[in-house]
Protein backbone atom coordinates (compact mmCIF):
# COMPACT_ATOMS: atom_id res chain seq x y z
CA UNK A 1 16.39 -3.84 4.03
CA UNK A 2 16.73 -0.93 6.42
CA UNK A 3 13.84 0.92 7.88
CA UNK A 4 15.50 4.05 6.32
CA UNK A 5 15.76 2.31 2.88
CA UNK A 6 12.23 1.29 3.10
CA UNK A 7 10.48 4.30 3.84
CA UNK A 8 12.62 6.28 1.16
CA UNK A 9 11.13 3.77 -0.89
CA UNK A 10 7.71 4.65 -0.55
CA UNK A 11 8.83 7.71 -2.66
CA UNK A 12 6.29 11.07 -3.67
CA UNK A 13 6.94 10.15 -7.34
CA UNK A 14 4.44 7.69 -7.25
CA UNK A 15 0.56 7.93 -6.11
CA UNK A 16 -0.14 5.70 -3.54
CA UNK A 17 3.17 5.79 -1.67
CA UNK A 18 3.05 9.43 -1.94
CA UNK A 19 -0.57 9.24 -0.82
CA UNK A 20 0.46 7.37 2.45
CA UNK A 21 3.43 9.84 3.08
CA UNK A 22 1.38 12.12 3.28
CA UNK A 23 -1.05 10.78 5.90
CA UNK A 24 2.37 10.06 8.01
CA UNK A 25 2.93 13.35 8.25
CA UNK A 26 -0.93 14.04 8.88
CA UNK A 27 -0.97 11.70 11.56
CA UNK A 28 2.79 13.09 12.90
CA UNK A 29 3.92 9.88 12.96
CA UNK A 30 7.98 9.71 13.36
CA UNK A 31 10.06 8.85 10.89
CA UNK A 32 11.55 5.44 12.75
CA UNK A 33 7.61 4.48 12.49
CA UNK A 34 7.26 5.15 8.67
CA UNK A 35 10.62 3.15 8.53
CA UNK A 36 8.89 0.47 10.19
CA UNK A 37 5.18 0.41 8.51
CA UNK A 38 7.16 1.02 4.87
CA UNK A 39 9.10 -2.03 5.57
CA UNK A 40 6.10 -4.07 6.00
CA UNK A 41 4.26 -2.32 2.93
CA UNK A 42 7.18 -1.40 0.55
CA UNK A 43 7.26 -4.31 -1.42
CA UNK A 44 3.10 -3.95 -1.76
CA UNK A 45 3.59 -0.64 -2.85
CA UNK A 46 6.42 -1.49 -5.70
CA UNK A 47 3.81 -4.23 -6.65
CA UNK A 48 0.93 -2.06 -6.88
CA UNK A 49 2.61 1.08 -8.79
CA UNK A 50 4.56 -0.99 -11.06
CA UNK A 51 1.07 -3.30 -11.85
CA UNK A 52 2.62 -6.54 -11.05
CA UNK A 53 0.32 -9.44 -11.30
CA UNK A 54 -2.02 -10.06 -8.37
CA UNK A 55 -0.63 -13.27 -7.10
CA UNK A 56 2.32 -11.09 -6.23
CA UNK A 57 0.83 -9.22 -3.69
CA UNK A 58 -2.38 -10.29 -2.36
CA UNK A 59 -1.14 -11.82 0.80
CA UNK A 60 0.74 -8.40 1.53
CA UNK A 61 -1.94 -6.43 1.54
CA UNK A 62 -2.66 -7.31 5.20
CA UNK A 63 0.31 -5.27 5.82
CA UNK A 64 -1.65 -2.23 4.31
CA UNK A 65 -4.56 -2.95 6.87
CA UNK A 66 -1.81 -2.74 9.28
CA UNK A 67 -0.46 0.34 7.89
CA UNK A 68 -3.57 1.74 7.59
CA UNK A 69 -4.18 1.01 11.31
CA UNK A 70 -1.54 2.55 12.69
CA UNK A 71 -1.98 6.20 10.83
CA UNK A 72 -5.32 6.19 11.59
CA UNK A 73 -6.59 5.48 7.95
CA UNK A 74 -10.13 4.71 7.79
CA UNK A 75 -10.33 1.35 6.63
CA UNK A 76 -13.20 2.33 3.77
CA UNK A 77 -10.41 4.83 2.68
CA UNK A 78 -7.77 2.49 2.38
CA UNK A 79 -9.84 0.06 -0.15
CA UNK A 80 -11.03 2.81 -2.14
CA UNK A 81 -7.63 3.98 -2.59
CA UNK A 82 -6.81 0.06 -3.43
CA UNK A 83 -9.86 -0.15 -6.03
CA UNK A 84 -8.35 2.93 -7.80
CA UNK A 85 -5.20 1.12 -8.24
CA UNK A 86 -6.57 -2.22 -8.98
CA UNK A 87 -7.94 -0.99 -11.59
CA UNK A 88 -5.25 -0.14 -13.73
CA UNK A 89 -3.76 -4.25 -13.14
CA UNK A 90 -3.16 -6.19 -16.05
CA UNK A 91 -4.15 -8.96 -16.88
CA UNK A 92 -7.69 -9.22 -16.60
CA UNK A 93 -7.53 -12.33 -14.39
CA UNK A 94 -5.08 -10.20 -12.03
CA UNK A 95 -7.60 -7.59 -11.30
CA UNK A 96 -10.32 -9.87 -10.60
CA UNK A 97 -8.92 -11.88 -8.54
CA UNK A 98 -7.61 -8.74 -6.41
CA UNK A 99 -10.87 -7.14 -6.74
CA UNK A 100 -12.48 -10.00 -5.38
CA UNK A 101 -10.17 -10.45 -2.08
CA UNK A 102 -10.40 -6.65 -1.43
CA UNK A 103 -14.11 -7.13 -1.52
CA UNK A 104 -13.99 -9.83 1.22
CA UNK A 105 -12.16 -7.93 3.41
């Protein structure tokens, strides 16, 4: 997947991707940079917004950290923004087991 492709991926239509858009442009990041970060993230984000089980994504979310490292996201911000989502995961076992990682973290 192309940087391009991957950062028009992390599209305004849905919360969290349009969430870290706009902390790109907060931070004045270029756009070759959120290229790069959404490749590492994108398929997090698809996971995340379309509530795809937890196995699915749990190792990926060390790419967020990264993410959230590089546009200067407090780290406390980035897991509450995580919770939110988690919360909406189905099934039950999903969202506890996601819970439970993002708490360790």
């Amino acid at each position: 997947m192309s940087q391009r492709k991957a950062a028009a991926l992390v599209s305004d239509d849905a919360p969290f991707g349009a969430w870290l858009r706009a902390r790109r442009h907060e931070e004045g990041k270029s756009l070759e940079v959120a290229g790069r970060l959404a490749k590492l993230s994108v398929r997090t984000l698809r996971n995340i917004e379309c509530r795809l089980s937890a196995e699915a994504f749990v190792f990926k979310l060390r790419a967020l950290f990264r993410l959230a490292d590089v546009l200067d996201i407090p780290r406390e911000e980035m897991m509450s923004r995580l919770a939110r989502e988690v919360e909406a995961l189905e099934p039950q076992q999903a969202r506890k087991e996601v819970t439970m990682w993002v708490a360790k973290q």
